[in-house]
N, C-alpha and C. Protein backbone atom coordinates (compact mmCIF):
# COMPACT_ATOMS: atom_id res chain seq x y z
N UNK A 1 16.16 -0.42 15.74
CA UNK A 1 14.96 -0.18 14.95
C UNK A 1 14.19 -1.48 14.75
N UNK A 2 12.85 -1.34 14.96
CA UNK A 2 12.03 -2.71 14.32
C UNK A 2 11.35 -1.90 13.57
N UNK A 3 11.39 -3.37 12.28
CA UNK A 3 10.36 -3.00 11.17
C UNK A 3 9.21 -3.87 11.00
N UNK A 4 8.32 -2.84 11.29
CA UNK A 4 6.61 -3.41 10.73
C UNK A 4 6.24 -3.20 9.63
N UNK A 5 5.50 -4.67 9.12
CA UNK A 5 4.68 -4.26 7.45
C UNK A 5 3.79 -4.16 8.32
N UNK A 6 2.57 -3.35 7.54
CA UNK A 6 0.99 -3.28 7.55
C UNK A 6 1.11 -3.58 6.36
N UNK A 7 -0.10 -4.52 5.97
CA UNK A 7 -0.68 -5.00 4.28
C UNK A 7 -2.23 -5.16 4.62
N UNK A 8 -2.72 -5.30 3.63
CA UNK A 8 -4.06 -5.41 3.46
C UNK A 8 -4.69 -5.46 1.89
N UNK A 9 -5.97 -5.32 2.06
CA UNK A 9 -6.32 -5.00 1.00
C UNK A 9 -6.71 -3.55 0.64
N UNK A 10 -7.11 -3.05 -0.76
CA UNK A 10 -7.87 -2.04 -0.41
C UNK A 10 -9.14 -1.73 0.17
N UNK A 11 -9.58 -0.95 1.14
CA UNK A 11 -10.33 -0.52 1.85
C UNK A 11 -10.40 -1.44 2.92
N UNK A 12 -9.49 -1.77 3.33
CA UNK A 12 -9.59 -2.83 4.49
C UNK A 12 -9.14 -2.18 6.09
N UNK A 13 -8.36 -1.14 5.87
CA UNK A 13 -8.94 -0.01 6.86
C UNK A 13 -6.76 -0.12 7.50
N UNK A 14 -5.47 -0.15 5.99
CA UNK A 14 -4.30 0.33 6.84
C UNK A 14 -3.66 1.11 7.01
N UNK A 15 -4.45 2.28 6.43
CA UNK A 15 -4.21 4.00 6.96
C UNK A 15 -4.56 3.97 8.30
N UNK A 16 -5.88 3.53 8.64
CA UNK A 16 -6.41 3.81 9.86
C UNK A 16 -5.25 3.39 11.07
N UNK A 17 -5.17 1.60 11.04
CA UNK A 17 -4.26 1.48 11.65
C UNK A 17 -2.80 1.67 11.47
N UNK A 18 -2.22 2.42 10.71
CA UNK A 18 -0.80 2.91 10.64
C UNK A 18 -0.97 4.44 11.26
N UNK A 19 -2.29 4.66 11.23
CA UNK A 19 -2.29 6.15 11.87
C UNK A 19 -2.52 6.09 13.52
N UNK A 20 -3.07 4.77 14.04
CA UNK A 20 -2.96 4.55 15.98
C UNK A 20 -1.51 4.23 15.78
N UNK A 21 -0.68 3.68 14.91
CA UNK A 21 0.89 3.63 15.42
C UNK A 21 1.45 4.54 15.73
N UNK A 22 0.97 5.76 14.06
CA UNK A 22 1.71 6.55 14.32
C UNK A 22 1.61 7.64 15.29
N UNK A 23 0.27 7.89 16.21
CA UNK A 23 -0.32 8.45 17.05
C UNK A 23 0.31 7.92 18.47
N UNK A 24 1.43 6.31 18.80
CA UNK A 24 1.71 5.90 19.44
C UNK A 24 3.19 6.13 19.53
N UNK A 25 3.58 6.65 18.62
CA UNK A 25 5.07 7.10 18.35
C UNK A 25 5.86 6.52 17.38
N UNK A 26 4.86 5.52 16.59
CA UNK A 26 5.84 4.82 15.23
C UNK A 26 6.30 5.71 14.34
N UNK A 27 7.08 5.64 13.28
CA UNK A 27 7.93 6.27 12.30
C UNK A 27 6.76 5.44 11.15
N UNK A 28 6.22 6.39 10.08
CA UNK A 28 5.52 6.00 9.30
C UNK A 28 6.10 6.12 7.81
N UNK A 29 6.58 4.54 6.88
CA UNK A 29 6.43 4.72 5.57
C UNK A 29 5.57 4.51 4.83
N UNK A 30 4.94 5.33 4.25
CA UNK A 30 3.59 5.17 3.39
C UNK A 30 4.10 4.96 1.91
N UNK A 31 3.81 3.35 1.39
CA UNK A 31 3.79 2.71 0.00
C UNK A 31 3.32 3.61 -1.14
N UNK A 32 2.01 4.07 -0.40
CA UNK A 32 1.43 5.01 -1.50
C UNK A 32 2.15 6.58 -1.73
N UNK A 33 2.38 6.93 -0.61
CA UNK A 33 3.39 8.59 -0.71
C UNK A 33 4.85 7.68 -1.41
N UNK A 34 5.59 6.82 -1.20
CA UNK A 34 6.36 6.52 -2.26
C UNK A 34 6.13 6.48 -3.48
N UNK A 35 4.93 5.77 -4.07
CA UNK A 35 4.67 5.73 -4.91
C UNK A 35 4.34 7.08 -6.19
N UNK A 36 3.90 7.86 -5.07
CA UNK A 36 3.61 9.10 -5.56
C UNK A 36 4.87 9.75 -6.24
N UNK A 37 5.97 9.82 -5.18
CA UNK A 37 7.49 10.15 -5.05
C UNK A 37 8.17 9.99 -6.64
N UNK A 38 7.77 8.76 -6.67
CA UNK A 38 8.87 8.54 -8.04
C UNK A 38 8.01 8.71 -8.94
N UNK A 39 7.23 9.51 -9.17
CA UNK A 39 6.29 9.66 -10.30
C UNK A 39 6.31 10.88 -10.84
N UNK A 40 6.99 11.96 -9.40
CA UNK A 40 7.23 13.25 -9.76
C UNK A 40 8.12 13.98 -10.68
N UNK A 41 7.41 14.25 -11.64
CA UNK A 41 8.56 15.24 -13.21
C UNK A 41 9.25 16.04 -12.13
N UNK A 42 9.24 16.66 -11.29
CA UNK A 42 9.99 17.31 -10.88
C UNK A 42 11.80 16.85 -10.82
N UNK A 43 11.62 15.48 -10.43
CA UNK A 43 12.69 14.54 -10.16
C UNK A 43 13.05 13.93 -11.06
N UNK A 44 14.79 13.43 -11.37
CA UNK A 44 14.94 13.14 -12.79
C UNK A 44 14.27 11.14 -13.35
N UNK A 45 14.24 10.96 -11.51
CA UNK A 45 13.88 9.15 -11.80
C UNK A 45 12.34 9.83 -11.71
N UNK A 46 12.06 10.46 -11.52
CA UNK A 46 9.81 10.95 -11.76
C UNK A 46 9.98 11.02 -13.18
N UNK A 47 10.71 12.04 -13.89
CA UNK A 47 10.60 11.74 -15.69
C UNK A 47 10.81 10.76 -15.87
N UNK A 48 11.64 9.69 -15.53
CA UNK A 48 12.25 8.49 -16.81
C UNK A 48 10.80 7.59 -16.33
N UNK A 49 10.76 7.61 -15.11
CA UNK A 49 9.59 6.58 -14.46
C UNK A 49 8.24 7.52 -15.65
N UNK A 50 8.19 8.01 -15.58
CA UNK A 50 6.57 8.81 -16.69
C UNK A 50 6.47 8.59 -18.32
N UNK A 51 8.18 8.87 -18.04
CA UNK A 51 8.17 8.18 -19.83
C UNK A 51 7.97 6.87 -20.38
N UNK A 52 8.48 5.95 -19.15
CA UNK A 52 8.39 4.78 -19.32
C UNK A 52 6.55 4.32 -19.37
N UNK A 53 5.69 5.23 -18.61
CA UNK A 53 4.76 4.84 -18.19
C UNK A 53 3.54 5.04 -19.69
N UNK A 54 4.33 6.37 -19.92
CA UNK A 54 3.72 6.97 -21.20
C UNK A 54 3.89 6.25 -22.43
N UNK A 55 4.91 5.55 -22.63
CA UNK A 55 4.93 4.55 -23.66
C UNK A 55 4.43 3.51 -23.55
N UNK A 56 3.69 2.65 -22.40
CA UNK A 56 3.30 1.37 -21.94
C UNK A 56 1.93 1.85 -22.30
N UNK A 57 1.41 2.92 -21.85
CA UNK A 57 0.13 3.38 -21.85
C UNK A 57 -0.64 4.02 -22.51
N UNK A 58 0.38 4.92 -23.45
CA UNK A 58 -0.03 6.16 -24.29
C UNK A 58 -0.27 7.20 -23.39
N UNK A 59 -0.09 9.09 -24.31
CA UNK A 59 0.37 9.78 -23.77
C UNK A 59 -0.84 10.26 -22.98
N UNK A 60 -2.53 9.61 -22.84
CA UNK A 60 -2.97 9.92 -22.30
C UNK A 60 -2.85 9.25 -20.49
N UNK A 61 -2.07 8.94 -20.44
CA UNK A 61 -1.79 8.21 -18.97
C UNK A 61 -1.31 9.90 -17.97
N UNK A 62 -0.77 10.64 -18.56
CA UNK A 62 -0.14 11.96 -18.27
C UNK A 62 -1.09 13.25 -18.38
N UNK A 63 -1.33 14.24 -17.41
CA UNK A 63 -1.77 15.13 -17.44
C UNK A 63 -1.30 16.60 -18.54
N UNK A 64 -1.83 17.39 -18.61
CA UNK A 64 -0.90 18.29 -19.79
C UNK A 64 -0.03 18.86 -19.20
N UNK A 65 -0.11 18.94 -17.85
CA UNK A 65 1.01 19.45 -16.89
C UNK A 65 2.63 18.20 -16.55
N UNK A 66 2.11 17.58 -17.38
CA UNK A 66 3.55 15.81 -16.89
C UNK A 66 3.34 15.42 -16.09
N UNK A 67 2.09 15.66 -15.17
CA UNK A 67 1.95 14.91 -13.86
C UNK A 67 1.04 13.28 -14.20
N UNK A 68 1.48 12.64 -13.17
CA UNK A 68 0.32 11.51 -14.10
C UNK A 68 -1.05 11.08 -13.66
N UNK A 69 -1.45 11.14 -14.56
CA UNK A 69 -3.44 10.54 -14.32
C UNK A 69 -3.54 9.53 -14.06
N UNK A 70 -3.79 9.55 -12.03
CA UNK A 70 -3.58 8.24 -11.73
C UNK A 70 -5.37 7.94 -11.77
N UNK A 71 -6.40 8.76 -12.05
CA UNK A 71 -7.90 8.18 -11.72
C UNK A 71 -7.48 7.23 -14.01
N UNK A 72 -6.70 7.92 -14.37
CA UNK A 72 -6.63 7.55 -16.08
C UNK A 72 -6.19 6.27 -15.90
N UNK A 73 -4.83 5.91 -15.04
CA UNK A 73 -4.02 4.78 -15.19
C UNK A 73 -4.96 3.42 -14.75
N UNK A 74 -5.44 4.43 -13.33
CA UNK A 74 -6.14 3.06 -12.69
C UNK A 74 -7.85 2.41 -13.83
N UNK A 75 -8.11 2.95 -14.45
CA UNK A 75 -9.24 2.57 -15.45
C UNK A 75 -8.72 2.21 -16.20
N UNK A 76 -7.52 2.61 -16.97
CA UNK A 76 -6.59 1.53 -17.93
C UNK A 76 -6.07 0.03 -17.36
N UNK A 77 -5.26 -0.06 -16.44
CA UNK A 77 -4.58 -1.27 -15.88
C UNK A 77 -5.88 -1.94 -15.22
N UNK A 78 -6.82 -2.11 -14.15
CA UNK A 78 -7.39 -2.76 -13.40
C UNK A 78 -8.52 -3.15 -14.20
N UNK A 79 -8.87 -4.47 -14.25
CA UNK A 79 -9.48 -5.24 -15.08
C UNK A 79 -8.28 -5.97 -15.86
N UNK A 80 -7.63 -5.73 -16.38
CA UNK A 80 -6.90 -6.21 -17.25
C UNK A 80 -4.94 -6.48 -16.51
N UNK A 81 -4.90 -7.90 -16.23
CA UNK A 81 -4.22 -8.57 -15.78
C UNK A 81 -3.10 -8.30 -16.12
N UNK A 82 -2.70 -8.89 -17.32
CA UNK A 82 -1.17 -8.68 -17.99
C UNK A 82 -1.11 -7.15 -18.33
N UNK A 83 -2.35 -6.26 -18.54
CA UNK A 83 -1.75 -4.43 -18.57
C UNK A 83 -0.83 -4.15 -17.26
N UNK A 84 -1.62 -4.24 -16.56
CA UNK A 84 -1.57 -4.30 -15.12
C UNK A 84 0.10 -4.64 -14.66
N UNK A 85 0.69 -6.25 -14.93
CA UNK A 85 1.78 -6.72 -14.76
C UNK A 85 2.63 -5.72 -15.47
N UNK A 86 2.48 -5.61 -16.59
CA UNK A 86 3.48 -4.71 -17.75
C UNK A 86 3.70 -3.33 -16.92
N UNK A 87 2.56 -2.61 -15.75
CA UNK A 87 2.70 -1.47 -15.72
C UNK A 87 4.05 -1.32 -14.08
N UNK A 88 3.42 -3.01 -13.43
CA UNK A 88 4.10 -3.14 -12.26
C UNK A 88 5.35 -3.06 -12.52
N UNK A 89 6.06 -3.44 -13.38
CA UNK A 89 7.57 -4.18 -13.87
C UNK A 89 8.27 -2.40 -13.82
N UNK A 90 7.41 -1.25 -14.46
CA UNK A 90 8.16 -0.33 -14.43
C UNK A 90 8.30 0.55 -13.04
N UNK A 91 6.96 0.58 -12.57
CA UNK A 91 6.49 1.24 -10.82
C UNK A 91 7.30 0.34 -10.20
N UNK A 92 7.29 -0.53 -9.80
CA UNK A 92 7.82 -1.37 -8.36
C UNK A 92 9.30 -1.48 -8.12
N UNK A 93 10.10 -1.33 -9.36
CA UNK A 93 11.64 -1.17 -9.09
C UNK A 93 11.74 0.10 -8.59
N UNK A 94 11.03 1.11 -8.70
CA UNK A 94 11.39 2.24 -8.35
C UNK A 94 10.87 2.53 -7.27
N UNK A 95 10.02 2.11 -6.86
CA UNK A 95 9.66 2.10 -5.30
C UNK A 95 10.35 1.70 -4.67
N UNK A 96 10.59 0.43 -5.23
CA UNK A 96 11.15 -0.51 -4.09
C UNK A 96 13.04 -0.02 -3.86
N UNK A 97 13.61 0.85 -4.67
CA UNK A 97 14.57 1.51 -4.32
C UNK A 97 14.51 2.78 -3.62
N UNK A 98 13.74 3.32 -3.67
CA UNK A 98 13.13 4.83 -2.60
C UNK A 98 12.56 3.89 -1.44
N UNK A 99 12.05 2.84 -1.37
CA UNK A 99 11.59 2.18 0.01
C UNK A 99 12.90 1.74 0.78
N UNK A 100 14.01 1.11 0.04
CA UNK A 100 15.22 0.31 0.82
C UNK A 100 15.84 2.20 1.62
N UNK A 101 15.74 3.07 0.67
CA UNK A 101 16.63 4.17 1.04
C UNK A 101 16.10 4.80 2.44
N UNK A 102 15.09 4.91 2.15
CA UNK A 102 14.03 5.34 3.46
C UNK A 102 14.28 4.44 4.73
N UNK A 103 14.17 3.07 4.36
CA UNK A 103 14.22 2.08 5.81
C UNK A 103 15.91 2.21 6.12
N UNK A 104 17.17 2.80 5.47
CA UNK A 104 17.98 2.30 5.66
C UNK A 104 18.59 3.58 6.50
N UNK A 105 17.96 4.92 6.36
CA UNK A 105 17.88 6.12 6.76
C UNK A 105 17.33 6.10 8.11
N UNK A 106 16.60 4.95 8.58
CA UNK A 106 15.92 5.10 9.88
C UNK A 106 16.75 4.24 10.63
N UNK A 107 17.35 3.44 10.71
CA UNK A 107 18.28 1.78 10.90
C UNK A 107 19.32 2.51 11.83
N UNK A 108 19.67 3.92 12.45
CA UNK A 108 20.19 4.39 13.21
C UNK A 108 19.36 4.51 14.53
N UNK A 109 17.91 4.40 14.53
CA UNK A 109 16.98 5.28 15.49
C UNK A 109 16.42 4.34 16.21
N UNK A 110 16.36 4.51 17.00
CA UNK A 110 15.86 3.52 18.01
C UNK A 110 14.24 3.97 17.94
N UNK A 111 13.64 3.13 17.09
CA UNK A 111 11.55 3.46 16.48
C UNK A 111 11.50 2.43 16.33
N UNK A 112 10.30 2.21 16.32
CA UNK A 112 9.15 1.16 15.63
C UNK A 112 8.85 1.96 13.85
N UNK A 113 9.56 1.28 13.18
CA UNK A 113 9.50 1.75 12.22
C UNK A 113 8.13 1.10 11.54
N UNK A 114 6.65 1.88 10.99
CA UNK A 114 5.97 0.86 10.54
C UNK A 114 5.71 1.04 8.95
N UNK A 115 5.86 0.39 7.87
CA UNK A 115 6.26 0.23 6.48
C UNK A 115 4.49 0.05 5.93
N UNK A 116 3.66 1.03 5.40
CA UNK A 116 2.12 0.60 5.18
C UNK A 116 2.32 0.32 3.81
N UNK A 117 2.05 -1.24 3.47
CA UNK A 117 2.53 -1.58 2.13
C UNK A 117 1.66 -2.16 1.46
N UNK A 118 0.53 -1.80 0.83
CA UNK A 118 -0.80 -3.39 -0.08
C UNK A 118 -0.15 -4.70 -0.91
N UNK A 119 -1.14 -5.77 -0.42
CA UNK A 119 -0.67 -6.56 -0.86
C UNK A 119 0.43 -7.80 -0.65
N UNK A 120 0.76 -7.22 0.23
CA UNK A 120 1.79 -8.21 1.06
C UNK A 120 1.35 -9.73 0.97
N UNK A 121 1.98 -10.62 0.05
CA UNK A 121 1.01 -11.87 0.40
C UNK A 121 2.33 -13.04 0.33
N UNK A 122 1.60 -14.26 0.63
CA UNK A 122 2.53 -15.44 0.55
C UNK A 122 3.25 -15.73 -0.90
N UNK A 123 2.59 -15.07 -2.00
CA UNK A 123 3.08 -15.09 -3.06
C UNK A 123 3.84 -13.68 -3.29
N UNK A 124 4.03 -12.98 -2.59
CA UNK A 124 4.81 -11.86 -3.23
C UNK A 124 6.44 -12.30 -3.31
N UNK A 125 7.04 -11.13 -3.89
CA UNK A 125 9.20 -11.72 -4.44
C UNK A 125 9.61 -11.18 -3.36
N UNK A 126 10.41 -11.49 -2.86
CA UNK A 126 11.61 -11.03 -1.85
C UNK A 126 12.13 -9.62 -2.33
N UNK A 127 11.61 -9.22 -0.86
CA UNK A 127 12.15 -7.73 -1.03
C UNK A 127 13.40 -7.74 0.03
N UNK A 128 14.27 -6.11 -0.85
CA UNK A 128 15.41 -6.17 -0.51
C UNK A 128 15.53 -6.17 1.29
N UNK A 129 14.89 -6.12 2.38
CA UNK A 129 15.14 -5.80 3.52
C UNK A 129 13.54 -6.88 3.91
N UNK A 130 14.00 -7.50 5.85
CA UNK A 130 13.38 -8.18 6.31
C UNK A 130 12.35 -7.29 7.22
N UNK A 131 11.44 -7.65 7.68
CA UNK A 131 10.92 -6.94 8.27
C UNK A 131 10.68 -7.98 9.94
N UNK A 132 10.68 -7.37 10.79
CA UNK A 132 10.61 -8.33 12.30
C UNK A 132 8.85 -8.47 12.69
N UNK A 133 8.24 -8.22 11.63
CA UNK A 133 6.42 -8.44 12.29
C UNK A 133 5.63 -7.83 11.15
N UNK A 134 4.91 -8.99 10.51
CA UNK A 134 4.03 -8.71 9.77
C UNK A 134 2.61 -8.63 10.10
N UNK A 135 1.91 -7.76 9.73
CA UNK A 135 0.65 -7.14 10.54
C UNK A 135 -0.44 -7.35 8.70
N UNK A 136 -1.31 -8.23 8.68
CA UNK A 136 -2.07 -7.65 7.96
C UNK A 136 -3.56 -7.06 8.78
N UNK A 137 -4.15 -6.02 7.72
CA UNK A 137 -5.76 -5.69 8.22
C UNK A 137 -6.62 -6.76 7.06
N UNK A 138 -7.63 -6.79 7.88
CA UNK A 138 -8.43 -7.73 6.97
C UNK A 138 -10.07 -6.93 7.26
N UNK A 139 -10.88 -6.84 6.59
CA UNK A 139 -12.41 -6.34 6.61
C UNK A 139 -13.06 -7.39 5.63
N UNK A 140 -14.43 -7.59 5.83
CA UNK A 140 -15.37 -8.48 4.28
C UNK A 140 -15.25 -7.77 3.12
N UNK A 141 -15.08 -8.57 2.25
CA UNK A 141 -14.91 -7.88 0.99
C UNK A 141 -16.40 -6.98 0.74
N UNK A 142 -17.31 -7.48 1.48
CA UNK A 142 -17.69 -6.37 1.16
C UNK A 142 -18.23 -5.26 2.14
N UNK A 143 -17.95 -5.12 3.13
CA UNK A 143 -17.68 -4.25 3.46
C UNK A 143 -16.45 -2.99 2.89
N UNK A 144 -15.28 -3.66 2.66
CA UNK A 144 -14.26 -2.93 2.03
C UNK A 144 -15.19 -1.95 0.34
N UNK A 145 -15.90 -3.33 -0.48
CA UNK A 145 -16.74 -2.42 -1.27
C UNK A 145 -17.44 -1.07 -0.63
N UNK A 146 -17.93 -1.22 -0.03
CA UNK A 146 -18.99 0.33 0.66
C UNK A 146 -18.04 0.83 1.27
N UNK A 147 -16.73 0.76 1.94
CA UNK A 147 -15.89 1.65 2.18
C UNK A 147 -15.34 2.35 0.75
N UNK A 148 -15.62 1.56 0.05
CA UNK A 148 -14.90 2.55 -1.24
C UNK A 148 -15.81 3.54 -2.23
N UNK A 149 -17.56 3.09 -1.87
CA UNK A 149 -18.38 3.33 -2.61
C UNK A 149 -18.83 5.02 -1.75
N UNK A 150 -18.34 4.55 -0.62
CA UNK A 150 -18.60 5.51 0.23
C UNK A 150 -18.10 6.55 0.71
N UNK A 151 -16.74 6.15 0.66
CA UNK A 151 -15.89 7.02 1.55
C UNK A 151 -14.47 7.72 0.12
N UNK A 152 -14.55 7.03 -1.05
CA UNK A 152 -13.79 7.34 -2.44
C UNK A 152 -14.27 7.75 -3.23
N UNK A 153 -15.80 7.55 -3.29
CA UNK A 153 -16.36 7.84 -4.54
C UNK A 153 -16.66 6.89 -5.68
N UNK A 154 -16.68 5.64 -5.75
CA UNK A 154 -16.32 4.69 -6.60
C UNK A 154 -17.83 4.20 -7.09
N UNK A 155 -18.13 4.06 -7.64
CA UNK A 155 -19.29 2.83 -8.29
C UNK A 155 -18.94 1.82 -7.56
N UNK A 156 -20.36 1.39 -7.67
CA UNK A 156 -20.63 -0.54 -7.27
C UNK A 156 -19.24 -1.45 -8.30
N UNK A 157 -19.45 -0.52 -9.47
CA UNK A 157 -18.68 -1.72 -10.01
C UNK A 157 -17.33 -1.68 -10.19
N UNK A 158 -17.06 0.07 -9.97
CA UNK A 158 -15.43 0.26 -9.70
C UNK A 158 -14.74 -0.55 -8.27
N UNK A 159 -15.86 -0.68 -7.29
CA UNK A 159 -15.39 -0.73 -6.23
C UNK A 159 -15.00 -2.81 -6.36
N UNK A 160 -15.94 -2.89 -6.71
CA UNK A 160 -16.43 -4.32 -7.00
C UNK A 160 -14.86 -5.01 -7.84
N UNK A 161 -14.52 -4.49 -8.96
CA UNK A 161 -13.25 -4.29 -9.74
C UNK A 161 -11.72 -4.74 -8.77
N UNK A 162 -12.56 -3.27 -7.91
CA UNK A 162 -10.81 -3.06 -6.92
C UNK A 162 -10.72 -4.73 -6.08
N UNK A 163 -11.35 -4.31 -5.63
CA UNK A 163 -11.34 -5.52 -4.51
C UNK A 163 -11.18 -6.54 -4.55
N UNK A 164 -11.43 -7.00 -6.13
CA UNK A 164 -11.37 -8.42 -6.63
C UNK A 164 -10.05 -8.60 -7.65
N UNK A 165 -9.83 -7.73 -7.85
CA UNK A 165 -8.32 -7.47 -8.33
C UNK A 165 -7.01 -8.01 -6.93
N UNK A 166 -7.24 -7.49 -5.97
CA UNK A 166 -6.49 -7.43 -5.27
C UNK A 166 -5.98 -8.69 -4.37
N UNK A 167 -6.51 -10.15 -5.22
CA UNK A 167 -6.40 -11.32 -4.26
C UNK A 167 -7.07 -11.45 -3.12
N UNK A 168 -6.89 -12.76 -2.31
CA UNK A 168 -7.89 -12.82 -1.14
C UNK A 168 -7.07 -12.94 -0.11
N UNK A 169 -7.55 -13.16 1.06
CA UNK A 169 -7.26 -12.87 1.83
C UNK A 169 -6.20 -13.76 3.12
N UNK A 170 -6.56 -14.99 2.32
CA UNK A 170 -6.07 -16.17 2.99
C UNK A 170 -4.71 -16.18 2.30
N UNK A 171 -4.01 -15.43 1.52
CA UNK A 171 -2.66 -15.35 1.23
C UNK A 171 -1.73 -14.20 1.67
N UNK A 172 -3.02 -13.38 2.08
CA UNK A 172 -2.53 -12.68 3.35
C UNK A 172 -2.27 -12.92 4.63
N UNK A 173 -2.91 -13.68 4.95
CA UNK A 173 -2.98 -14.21 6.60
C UNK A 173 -1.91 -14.94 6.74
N UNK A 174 -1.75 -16.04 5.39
CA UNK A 174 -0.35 -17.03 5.28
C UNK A 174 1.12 -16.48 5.89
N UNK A 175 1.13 -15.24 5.71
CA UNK A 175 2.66 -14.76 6.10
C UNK A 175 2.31 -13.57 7.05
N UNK A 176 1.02 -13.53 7.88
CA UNK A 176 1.06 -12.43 8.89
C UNK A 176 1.45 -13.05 10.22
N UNK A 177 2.32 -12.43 11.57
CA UNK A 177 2.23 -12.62 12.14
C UNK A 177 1.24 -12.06 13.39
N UNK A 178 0.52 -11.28 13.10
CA UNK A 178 -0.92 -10.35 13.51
C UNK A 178 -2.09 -10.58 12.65
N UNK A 179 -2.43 -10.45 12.88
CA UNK A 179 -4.18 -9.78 12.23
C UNK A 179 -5.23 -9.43 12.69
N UNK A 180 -4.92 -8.21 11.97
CA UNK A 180 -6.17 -6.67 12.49
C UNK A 180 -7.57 -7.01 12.13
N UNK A 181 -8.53 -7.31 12.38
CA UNK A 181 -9.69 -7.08 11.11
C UNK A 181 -10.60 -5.72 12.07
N UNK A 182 -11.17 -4.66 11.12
CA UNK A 182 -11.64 -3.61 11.10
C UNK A 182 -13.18 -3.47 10.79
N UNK A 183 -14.14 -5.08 10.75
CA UNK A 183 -15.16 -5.71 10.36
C UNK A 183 -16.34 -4.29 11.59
N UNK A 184 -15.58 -4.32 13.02
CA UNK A 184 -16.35 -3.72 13.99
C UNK A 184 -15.98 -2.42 13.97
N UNK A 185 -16.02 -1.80 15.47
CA UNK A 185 -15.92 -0.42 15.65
C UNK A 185 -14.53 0.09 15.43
N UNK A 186 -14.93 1.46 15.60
CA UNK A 186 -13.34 2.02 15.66
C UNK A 186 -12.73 1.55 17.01
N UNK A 187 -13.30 1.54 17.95
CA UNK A 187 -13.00 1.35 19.23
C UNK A 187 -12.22 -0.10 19.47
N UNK A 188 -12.85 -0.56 18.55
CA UNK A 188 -12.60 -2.24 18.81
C UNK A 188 -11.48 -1.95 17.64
N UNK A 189 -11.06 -1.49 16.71
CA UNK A 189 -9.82 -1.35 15.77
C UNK A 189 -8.67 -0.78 16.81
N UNK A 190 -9.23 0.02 16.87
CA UNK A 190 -8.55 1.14 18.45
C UNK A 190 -7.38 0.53 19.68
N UNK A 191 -8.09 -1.10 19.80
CA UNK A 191 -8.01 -1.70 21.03
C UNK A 191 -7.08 -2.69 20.31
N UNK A 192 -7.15 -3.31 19.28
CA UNK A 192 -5.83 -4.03 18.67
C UNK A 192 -5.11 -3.68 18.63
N UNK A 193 -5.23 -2.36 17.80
CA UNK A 193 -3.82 -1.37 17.55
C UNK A 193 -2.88 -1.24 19.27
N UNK A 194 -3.77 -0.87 19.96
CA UNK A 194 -2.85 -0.96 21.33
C UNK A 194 -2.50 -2.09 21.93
N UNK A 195 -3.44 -2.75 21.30
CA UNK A 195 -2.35 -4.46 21.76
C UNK A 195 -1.15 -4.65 20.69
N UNK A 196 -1.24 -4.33 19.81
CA UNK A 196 0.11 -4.22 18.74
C UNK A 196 1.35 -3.63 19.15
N UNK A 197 1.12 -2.16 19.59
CA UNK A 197 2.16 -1.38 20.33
C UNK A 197 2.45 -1.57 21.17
N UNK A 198 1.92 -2.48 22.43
CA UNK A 198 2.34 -2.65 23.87
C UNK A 198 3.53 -4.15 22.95
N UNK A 199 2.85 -4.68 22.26
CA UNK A 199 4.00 -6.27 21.58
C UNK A 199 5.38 -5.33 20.67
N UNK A 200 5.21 -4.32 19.94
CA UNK A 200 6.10 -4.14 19.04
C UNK A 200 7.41 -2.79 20.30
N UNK A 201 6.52 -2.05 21.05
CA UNK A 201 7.25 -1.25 21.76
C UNK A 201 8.10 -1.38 22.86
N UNK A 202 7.83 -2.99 23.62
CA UNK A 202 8.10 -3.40 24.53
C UNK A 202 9.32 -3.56 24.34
């Protein structure tokens, strides 16, 4: 098995390219469908993870159904730094144990396993498992704005918010051993991605 990060920022376009991998035959873990995962009341770590979230946040962070209001959370935490940290400390252990379980479930299969994860930077903590090729996407920040204004729904100034929340870019590049940028066409995104897979499949 090899493992690929994709990182980026938001709207920097690493759905797109985790979706030519996975169109190439990669095995896809999506950060954000984890994320979703442990959030679910259905599951007994989705309650403790909601309760925890509901007390950091108040009970309006939660839908009346126990599901959680992530358009609620994200207008609570973003802007505000240390909310934000306080909310990571409870989300990211629990990901990051549904992420080790997932990569460790594939570690039999002979794939290109590719891991789509935000944020990946020279400052992030050691996570439990290595990965053999780090891939970030990169777009202009503002372009990534009008991808979000455009294609999410966001205000100038929600979008404006995200993007600048999310660090820059040169602490991404620090620990990539690729880089995508998605600035041009699809075609020209298109044409990296297959230079990626001919390096990671070979």
């Amino acid at each position: 098995m090899k493992l690929i990060a994709v990182t980026g920022g938001i709207g920097a376009g690493k759905s797109t390219v985790s979706r030519g991998l996975r169109d190439r035959g990669a095995r896809i873990i999506d950060a954000d469908q984890t994320a979703r995962e442990v959030v679910d009341p259905a599951s007994p770590l989705g309650r403790r993870v909601l309760t925890e979230i509901a007390g950091l946040l108040g009970p309006t962070a939660l839908r009346t159904d126990g599901t959680l209001d992530r358009a609620r959370v994200a207008a609570l935490v973003f802007g505000d730094d240390a909310l934000r940290r306080r909310y990571n400390t409870i989300i990211h252990p629990a990901i990051m144990t549904a992420t080790a379980e997932a990569i460790d479930a594939l570690r039999g299969d002979d794939a290109v396993v590719v891991h789509e994860i935000p944020l990946l930077t020279a400052d992030s903590p050691p996570l439990p498992w290595t990965y053999d090729l780090i891939v970030t996407v990169e777009a202009d920040p503002e372009e990534r704005r009008r991808r979000l204004q455009e294609h999410r729904g966001h205000s100038a100034e929600e979008a404006a918010a995200r993007v600048s929340a999310q660090g820059d870019e040169e602490r991404r590049v620090a620990i990539a051993d690729v880089v995508i940028r998605t600035d041009g066409s699809l075609v020209e995104t298109d044409r990296q991605v297959e230079d990626l897979w001919r390096r990671v499949s070979g």
